[in-house]
Protein backbone atom coordinates (compact mmCIF):
# COMPACT_ATOMS: atom_id res chain seq x y z
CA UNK A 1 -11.64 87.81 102.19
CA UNK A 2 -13.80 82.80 104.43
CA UNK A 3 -14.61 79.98 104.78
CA UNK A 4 -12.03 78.32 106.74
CA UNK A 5 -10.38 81.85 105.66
CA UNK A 6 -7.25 80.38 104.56
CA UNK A 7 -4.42 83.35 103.75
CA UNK A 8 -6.50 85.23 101.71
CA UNK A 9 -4.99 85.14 98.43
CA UNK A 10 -7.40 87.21 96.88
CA UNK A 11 -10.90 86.54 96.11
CA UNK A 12 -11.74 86.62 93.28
CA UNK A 13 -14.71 88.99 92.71
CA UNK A 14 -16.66 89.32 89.76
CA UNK A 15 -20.28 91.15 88.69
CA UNK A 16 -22.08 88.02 87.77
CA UNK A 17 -19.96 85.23 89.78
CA UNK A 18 -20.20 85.60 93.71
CA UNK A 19 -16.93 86.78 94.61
CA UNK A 20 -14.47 84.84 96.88
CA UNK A 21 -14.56 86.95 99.70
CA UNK A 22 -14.84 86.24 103.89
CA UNK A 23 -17.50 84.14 103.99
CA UNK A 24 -18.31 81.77 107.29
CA UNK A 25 -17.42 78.42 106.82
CA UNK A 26 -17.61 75.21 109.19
CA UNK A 27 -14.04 76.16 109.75
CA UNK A 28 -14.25 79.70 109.26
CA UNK A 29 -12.29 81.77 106.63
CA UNK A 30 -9.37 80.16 106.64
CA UNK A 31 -8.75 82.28 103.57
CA UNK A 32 -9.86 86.04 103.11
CA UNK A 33 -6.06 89.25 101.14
CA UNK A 34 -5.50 92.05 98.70
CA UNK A 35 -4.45 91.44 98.86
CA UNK A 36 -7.56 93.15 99.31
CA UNK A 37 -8.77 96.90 98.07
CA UNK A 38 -11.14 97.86 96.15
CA UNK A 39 -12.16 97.31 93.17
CA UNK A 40 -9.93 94.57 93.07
CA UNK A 41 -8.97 93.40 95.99
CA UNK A 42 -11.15 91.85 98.61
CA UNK A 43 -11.47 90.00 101.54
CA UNK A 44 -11.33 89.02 105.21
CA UNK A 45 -14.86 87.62 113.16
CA UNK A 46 -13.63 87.97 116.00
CA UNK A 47 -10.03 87.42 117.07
CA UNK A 48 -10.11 87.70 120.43
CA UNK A 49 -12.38 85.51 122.44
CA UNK A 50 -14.05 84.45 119.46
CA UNK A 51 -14.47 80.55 119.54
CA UNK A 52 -14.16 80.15 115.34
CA UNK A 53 -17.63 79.25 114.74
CA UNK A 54 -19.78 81.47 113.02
CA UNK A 55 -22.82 79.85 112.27
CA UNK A 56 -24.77 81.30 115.22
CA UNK A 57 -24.15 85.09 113.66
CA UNK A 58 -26.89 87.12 111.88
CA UNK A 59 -26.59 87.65 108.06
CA UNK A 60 -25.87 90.92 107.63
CA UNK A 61 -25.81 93.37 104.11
CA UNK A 62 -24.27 96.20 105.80
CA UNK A 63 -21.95 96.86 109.10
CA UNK A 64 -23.43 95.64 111.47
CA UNK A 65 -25.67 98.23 113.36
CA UNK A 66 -24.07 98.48 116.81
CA UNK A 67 -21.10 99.47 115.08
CA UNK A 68 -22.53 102.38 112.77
CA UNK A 69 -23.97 105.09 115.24
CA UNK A 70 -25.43 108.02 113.14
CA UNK A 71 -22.91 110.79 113.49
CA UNK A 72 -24.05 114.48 112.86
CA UNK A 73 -21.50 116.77 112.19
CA UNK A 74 -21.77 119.77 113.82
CA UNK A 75 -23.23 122.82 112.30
CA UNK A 76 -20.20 124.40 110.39
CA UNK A 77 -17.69 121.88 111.17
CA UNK A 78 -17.40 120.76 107.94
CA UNK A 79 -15.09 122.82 105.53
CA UNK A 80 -15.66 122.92 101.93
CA UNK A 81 -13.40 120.26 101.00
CA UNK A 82 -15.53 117.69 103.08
CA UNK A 83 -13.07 116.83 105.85
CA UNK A 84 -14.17 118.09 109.83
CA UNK A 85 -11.73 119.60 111.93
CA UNK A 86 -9.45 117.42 113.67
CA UNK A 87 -10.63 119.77 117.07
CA UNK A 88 -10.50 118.22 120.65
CA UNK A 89 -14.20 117.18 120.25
CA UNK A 90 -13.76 115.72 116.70
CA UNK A 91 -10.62 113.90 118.35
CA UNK A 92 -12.17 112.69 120.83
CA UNK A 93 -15.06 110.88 118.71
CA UNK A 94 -12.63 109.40 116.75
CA UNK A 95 -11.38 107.87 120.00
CA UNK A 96 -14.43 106.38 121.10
CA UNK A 97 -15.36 104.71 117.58
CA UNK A 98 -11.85 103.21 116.94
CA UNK A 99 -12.15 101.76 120.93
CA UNK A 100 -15.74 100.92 120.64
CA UNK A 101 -15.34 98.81 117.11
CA UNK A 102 -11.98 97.45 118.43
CA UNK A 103 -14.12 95.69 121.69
CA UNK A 104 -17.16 94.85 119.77
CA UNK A 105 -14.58 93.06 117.04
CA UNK A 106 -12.07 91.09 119.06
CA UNK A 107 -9.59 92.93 116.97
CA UNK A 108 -6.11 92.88 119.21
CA UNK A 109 -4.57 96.15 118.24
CA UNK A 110 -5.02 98.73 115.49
CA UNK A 111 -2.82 102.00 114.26
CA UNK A 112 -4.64 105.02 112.86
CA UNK A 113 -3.23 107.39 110.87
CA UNK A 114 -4.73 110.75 109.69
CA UNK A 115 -3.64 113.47 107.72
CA UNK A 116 -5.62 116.83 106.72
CA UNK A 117 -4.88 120.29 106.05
CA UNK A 118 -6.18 120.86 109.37
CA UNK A 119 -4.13 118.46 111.49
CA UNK A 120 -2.84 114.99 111.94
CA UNK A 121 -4.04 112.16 113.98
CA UNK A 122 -1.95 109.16 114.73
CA UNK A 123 -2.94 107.22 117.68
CA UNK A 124 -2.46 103.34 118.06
CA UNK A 125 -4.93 100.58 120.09
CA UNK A 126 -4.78 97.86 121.81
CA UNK A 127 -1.97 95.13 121.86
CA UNK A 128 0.95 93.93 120.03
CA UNK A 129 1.05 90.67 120.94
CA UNK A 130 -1.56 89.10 123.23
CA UNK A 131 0.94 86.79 124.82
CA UNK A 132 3.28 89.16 126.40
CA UNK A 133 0.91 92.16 126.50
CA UNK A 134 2.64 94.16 124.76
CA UNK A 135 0.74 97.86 123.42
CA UNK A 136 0.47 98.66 119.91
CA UNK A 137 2.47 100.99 118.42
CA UNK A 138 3.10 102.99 115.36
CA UNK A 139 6.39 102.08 115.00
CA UNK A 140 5.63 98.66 114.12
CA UNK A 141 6.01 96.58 111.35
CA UNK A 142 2.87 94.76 109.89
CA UNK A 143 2.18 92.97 106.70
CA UNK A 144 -0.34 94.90 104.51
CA UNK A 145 -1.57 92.34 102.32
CA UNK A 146 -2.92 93.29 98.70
CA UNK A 147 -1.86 96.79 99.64
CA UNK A 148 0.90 95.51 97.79
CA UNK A 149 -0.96 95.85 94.65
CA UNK A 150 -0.25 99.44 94.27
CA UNK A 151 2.95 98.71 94.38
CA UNK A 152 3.10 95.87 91.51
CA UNK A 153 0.99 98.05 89.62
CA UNK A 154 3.16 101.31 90.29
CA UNK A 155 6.44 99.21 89.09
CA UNK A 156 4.25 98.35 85.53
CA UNK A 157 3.97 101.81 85.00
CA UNK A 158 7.01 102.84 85.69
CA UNK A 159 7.50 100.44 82.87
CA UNK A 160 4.82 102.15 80.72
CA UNK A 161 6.73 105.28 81.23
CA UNK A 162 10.20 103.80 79.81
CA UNK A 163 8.53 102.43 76.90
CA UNK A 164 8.61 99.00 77.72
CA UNK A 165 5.05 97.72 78.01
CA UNK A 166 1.66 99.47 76.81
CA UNK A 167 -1.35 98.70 78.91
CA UNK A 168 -3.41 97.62 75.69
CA UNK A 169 -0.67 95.23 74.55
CA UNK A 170 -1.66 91.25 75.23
CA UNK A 171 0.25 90.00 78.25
CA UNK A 172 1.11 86.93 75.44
CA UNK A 173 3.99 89.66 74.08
CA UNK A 174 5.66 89.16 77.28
CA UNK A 175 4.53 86.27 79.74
CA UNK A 176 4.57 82.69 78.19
CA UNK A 177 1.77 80.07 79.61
CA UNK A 178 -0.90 82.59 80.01
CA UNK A 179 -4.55 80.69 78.90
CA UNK A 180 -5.95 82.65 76.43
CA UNK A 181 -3.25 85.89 76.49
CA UNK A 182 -3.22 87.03 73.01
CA UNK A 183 -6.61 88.13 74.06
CA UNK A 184 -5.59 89.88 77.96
CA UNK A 185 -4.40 92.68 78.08
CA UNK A 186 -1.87 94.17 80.62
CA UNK A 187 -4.29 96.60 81.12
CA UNK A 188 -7.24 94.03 82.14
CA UNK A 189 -4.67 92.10 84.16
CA UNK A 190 -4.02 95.07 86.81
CA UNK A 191 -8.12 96.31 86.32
CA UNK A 192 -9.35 92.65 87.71
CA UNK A 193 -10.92 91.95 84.39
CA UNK A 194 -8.47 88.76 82.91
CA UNK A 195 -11.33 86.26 83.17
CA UNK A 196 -8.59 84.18 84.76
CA UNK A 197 -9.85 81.29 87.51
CA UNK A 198 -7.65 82.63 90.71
CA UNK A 199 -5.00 80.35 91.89
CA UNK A 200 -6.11 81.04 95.52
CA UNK A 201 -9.62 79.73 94.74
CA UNK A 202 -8.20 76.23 93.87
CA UNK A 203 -9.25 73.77 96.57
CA UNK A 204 -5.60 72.25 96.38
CA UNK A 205 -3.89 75.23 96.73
CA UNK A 206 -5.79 76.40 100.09
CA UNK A 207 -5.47 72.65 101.68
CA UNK A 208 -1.85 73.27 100.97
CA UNK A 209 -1.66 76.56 102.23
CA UNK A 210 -3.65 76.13 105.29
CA UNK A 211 -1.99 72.84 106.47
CA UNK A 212 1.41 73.87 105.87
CA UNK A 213 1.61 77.73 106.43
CA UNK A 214 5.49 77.77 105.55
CA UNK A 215 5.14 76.19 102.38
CA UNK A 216 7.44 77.49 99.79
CA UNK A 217 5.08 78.66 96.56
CA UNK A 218 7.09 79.66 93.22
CA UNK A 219 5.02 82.31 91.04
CA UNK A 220 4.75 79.57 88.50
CA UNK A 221 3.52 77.37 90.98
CA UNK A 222 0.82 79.64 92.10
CA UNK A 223 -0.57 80.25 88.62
CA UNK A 224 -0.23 76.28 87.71
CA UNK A 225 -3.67 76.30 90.52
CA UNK A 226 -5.63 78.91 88.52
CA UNK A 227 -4.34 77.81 84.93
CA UNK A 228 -5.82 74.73 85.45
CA UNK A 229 -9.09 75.79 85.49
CA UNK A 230 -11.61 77.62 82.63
CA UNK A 231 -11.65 80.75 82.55
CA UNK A 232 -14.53 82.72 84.65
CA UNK A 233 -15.68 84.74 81.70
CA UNK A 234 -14.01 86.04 78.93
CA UNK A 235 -11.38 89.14 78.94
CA UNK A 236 -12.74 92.70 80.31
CA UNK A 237 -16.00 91.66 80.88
CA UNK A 238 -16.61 91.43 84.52
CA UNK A 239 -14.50 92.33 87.71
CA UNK A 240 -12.93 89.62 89.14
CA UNK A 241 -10.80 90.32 92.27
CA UNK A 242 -7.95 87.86 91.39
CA UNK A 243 -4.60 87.52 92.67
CA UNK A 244 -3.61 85.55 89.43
CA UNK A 245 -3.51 89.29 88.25
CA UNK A 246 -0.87 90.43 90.16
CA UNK A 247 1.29 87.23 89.85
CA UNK A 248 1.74 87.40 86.43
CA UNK A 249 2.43 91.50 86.34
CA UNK A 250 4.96 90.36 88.77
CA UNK A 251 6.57 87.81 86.26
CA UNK A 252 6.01 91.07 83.76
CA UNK A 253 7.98 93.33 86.21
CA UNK A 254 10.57 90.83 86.59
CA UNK A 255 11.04 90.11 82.57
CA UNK A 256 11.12 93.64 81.63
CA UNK A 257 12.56 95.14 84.63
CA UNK A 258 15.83 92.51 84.35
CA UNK A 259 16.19 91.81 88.43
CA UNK A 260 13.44 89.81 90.59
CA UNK A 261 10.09 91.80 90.97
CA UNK A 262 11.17 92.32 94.73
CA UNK A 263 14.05 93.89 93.78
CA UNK A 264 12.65 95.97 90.91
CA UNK A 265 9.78 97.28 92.89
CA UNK A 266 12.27 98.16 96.19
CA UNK A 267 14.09 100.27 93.28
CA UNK A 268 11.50 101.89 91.19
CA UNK A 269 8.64 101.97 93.96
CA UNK A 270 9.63 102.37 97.28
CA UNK A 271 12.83 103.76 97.36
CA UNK A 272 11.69 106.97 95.25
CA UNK A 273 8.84 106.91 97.50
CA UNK A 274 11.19 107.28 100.10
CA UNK A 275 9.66 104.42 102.64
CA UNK A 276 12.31 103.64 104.81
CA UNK A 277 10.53 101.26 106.86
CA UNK A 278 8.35 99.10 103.60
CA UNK A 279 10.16 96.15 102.34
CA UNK A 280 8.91 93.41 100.01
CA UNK A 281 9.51 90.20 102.06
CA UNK A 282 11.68 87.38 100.32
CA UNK A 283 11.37 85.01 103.45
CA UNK A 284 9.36 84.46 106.84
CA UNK A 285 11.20 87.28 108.82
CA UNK A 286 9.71 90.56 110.59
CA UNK A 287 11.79 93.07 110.30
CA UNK A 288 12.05 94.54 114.13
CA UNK A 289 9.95 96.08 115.65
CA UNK A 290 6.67 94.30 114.68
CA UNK A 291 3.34 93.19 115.96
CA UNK A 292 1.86 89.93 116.19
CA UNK A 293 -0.69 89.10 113.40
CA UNK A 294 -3.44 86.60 114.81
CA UNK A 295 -5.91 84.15 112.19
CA UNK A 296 -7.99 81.74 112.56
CA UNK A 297 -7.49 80.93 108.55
CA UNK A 298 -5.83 76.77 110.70
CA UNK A 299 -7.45 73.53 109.49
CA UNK A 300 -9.56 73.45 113.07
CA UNK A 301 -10.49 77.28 112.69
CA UNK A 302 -8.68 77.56 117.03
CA UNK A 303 -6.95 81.55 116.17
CA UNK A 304 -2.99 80.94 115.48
CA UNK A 305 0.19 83.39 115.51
CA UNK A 306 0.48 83.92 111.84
CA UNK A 307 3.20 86.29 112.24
CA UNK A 308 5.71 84.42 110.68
CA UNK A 309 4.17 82.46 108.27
CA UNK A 310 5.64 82.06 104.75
CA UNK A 311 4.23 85.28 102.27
CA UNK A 312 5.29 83.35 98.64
CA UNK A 313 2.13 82.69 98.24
CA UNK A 314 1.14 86.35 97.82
CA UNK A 315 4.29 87.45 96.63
CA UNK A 316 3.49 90.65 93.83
CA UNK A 317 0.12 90.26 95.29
CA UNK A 318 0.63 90.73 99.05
CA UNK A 319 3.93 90.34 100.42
CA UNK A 320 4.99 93.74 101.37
CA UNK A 321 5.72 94.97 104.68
CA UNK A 322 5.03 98.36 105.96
CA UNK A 323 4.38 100.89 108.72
CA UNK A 324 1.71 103.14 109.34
CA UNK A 325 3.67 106.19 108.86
CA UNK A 326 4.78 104.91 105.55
CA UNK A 327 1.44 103.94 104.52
CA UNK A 328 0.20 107.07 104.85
CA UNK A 329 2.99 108.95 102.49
CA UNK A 330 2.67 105.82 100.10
CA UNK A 331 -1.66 106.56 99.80
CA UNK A 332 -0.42 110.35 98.58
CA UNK A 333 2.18 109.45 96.62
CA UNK A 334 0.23 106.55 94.53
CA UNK A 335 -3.03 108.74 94.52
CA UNK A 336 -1.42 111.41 93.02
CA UNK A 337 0.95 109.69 90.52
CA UNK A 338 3.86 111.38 91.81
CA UNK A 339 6.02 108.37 90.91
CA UNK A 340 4.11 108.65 87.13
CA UNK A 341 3.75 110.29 84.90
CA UNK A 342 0.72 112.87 84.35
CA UNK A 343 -0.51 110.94 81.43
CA UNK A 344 -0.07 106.90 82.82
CA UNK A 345 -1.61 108.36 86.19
CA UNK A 346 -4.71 109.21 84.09
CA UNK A 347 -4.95 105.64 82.91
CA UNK A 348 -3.88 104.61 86.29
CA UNK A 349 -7.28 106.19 87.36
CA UNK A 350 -9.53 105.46 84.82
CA UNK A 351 -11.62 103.06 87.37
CA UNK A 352 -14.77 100.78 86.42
CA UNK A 353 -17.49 99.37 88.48
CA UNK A 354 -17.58 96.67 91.24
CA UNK A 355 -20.57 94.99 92.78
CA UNK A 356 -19.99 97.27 95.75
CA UNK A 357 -21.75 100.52 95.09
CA UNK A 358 -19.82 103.62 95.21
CA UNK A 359 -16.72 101.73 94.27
CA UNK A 360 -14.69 101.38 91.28
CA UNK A 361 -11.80 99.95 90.28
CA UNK A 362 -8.59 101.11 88.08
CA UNK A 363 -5.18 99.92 87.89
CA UNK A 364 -4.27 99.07 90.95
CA UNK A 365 -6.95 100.94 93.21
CA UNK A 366 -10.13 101.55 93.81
CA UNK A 367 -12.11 104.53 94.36
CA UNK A 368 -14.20 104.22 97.29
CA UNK A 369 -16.80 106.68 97.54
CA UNK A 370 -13.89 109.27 96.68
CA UNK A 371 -11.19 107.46 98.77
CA UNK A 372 -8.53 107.07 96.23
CA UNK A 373 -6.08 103.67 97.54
CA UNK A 374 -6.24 100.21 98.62
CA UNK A 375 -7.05 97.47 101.35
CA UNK A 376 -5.48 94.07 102.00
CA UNK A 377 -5.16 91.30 104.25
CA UNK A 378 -2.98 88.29 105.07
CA UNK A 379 -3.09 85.59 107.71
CA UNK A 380 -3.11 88.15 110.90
CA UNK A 381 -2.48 91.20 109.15
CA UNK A 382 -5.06 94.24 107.85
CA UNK A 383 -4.61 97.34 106.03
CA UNK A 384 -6.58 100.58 104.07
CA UNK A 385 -4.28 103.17 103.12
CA UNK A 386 -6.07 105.96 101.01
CA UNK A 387 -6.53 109.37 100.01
CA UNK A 388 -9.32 111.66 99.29
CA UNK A 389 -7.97 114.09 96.65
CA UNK A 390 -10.47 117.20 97.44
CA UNK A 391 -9.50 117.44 101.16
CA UNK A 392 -6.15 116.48 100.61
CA UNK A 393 -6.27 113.71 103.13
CA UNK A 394 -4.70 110.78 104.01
CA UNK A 395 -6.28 107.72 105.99
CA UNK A 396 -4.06 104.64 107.01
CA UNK A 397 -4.88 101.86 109.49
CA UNK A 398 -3.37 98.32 110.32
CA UNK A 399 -4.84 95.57 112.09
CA UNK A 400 -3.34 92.58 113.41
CA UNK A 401 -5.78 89.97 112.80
CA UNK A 402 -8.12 89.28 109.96
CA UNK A 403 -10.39 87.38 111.84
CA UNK A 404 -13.87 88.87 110.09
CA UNK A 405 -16.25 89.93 112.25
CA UNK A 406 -19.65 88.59 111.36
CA UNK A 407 -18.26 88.76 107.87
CA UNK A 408 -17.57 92.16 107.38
CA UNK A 409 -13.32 92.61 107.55
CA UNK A 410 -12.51 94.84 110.60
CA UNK A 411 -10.43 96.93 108.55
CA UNK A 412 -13.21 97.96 106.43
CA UNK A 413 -15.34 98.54 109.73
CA UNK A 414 -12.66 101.26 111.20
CA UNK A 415 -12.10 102.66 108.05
CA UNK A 416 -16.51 103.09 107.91
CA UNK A 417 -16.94 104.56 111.40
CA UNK A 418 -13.79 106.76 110.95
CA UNK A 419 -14.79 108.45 108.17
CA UNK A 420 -18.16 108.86 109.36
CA UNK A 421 -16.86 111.53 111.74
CA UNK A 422 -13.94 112.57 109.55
CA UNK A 423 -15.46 113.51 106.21
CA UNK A 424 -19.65 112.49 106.03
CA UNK A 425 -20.02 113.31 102.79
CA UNK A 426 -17.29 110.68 102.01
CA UNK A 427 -17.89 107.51 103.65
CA UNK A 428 -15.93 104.49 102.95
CA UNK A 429 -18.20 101.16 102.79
CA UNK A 430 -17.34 97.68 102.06
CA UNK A 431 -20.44 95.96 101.91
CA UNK A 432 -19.79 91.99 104.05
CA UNK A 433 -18.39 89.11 102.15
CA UNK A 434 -20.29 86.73 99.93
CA UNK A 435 -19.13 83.98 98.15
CA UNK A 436 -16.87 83.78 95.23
CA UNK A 437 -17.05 81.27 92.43
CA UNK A 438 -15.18 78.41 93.72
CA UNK A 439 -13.33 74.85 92.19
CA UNK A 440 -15.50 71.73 93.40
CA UNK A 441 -14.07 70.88 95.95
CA UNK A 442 -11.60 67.94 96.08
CA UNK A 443 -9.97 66.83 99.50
CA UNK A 444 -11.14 68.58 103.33
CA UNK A 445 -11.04 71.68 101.55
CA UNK A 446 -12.16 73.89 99.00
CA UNK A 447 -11.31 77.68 98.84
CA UNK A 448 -12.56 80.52 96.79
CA UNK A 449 -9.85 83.54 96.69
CA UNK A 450 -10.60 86.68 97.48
CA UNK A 451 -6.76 90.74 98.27
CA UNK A 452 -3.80 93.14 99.43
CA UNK A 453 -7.31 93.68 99.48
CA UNK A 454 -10.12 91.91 97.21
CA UNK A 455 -13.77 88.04 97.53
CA UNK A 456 -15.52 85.14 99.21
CA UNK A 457 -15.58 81.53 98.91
CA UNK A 458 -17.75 78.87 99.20
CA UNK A 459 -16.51 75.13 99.55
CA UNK A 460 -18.30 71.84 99.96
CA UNK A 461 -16.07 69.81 102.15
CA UNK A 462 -15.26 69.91 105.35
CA UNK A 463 -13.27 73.29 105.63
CA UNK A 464 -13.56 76.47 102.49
CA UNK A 465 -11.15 79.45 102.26
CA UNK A 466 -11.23 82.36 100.17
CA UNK A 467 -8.10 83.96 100.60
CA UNK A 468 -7.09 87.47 99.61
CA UNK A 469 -4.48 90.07 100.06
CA UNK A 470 -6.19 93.19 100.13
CA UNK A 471 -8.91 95.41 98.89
CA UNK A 472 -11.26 93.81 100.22
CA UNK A 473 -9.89 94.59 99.93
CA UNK A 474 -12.49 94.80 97.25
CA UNK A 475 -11.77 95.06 99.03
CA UNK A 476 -10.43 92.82 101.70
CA UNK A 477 -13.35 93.80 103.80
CA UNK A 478 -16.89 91.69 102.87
CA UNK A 479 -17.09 91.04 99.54
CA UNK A 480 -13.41 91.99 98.96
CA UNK A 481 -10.64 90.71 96.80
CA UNK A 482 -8.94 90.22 100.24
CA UNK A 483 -10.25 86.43 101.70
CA UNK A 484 -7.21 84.02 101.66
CA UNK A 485 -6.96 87.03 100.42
CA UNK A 486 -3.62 89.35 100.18
């Protein structure tokens, strides 16, 4: 998801309030995560030799043009499902977009992962870590932001399906301290329609965040930001990407489930997923190997290694790390509810609309343009992991930077141009970020939170931040819940 982008915590994004996505600021995005995806999540200019001001950049409502040639598939190419043939020619044009967006975007390194009936693609660009040189690789670990979303909301229903929770049941029956929560329910909570002010909107929270990037953040803590604000607008109303959501289904999963949400979700989530290299990260460490995740979400804007930064202030929201091999079994797995069952994955995808055409939002997901999944993004880290149920397709990337580029999240550019070639008749499009309905601002900064995925902000002060982990992640890209976003 901005403004001085801090860690996107998630913009929040809503139909009548300007979300808290990536939006330019004097210090630029230090926010943008989730956590970013779609529907929910938002988020997210150049890493690279980009100098942190964006100011000088055209406005833009779309990606930008030099990144969006027209592609024509080829008479025939297409089979009924929607998805091309992965052929050497089809190959090849995937090449040249991924290498042609990753110059034009300063982005250091990306991974791309494809998987059709047809054939697989899994190729990786770039650089690892700009200091040493090092390539990109598929093996490595990188935070995904609001991508974690799926996961919170996969470890509720899991719940649903022991008869522990029901989605229409106020969150009040189970979380204490939530404003107004005899009248959310868990259902709204994981759909982006509480109403709730997000915590990583809160011009304290981002000064916090951004000046001390190994701050410590309880879950209680994080929510004590957004509590202390009115509500946006009152329960299922409007989408909102917020990661105040997925904070308190966390404290849910933890209550009910009997064992820190971490734990829970590692248990019931990702172990019967069987993702051997995802883990939900309880402290700064990378598990090995891992690339370098570059921001520019600093007080001064200058691009930073935000590799090991401390992720408790995404927690349920964003703090998962993955690989690209495991994001692409996790986008099947969640899209078809195999962890669910039949019935909860109905509800599960039951999405609503967003301000981004051809995207809704459900529990947990979006549905972009028929890409069933998520987005996210954290300090230096990008994801999109989704599926498109009538090819039977799979499309993961990850990004290590979430430096926007001229406020569109680079995630959500790749994941454009690549689908483009792959399936034109399903195109996935995060529109650029706009602001987000933001705190006055009190101090240098003021944020508005995007993720992960989400999503803008807007701040009066000498530095704004929307941060979001994901969707953006409606998506963490543009107006995405993913700017501080998660």
């Amino acid at each position: 998801m901005t403004k001085t982008r801090r860690p996107r915590p998630a913009v929040p994004r809503s139909i009548a309030v300007p979300r808290c996505t990536a939006t330019p600021s004097p210090v630029r995005r230090a926010g943008a995560a989730a956590l970013a995806l779609t529907g929910l999540l938002s988020a997210a200019a150049c890493s690279g030799s980009s100098s942190g001001k964006q100011a000088a950049e055209p406005v833009i409502t779309a990606e930008p043009a030099a990144l969006s040639p027209s592609y024509a598939s080829p008479s025939g190419s297409t089979s009924p499902n929607g998805v091309v043939a992965l052929t050497p020619d089809v190959t090849a044009k995937l090449d040249a977009a991924v290498q042609r967006v990753l110059t034009q975007t300063g982005v250091p390194g990306i991974n791309v992962g494809i998987i059709t009936p047809g054939g697989t693609y899994l190729k990786s660009f770039g650089v690892a870590d700009k200091t040493a040189g090092t390539a990109m690789d598929p093996s490595l670990h990188l935070r995904i932001g609001s991508e974690t979303k799926t996961f919170t909301a996969t470890a509720v229903l899991r719940l649903v399906d022991q008869g522990k929770v029901g989605l229409d049941d106020p969150i009040s029956k189970y979380v204490d301290g939530v404003p107004g929560g005899d009248g959310i329910t868990v259902r709204q909570l994981g759909e982006m329609r509480s109403g709730l002010f997000p915590y990583s909107s809160d011009p304290d929270f981002v000064n916090t965040l951004i000046n001390d990037p190994n701050h410590v953040f309880t879950p209680d803590q994080l929510l004590a930001y957004g509590y202390k604000h009115p509500a946006v607008s009152p329960p299922g109303t409007q989408f909102q990407y917020n990661n105040s959501n997925y904070i308190i289904l966390g404290k849910l999963v933890e209550k009910l489930g009997g064992q820190p949400a971490g734990q829970y979700i590692t248990d019931q989530v990702i172990t019967p997923a069987t993702l051997g290299q995802t883990s939900f990260a309880t402290d700064r460490t990378m598990p090995s190997p891992y690339a370098h995740g570059y921001t520019e979400q600093t007080p001064t804007g200058a691009i930073a290694d935000a590799t090991n930064w401390d992720p408790s202030w995404a927690w349920t929201a964003g703090a998962i790390i993955s690989t690209v091999a495991d994001l692409e079994s996790w986008a099947k797995t969640m899209a078809t509810g195999a962890l669910v069952k039949p019935a909860t994955q109905v509800e599960r995808l039951k999405t609503l609309p967003t301000p981004d055409p051809g995207v809704g939002y459900g529990f947990g997901l979006f549905n972009n343009n028929g890409w069933i999944g998520h987005n996210g993004s954290m300090p230096g880290y990008e994801s999109v992991a989704v599926y498109l149920p009538q090819a039977q397709s799979t499309l993961a990337l990850q990004l290590n930077t979430d430096v926007l580029y001229q406020g569109s999240e680079p995630s959500s550019l790749f994941a454009n141009e690549i689908t483009k070639i792959l399936s034109p008749k399903y195109v996935y499009s995060i529109p650029p970020a706009t602001a987000a309905p933001s705190a006055p601002a009190s101090g240098s900064a003021s944020a508005s939170g995007s993720a992960s995925g989400s999503p803008s902000g807007s701040a009066s002060g000498s530095a704004s931040s929307s941060a979001s982990t994901g969707i953006s992640p409606l998506l963490p890209a543009g107006n995405s819940p993913s700017t501080v976003r998660a």
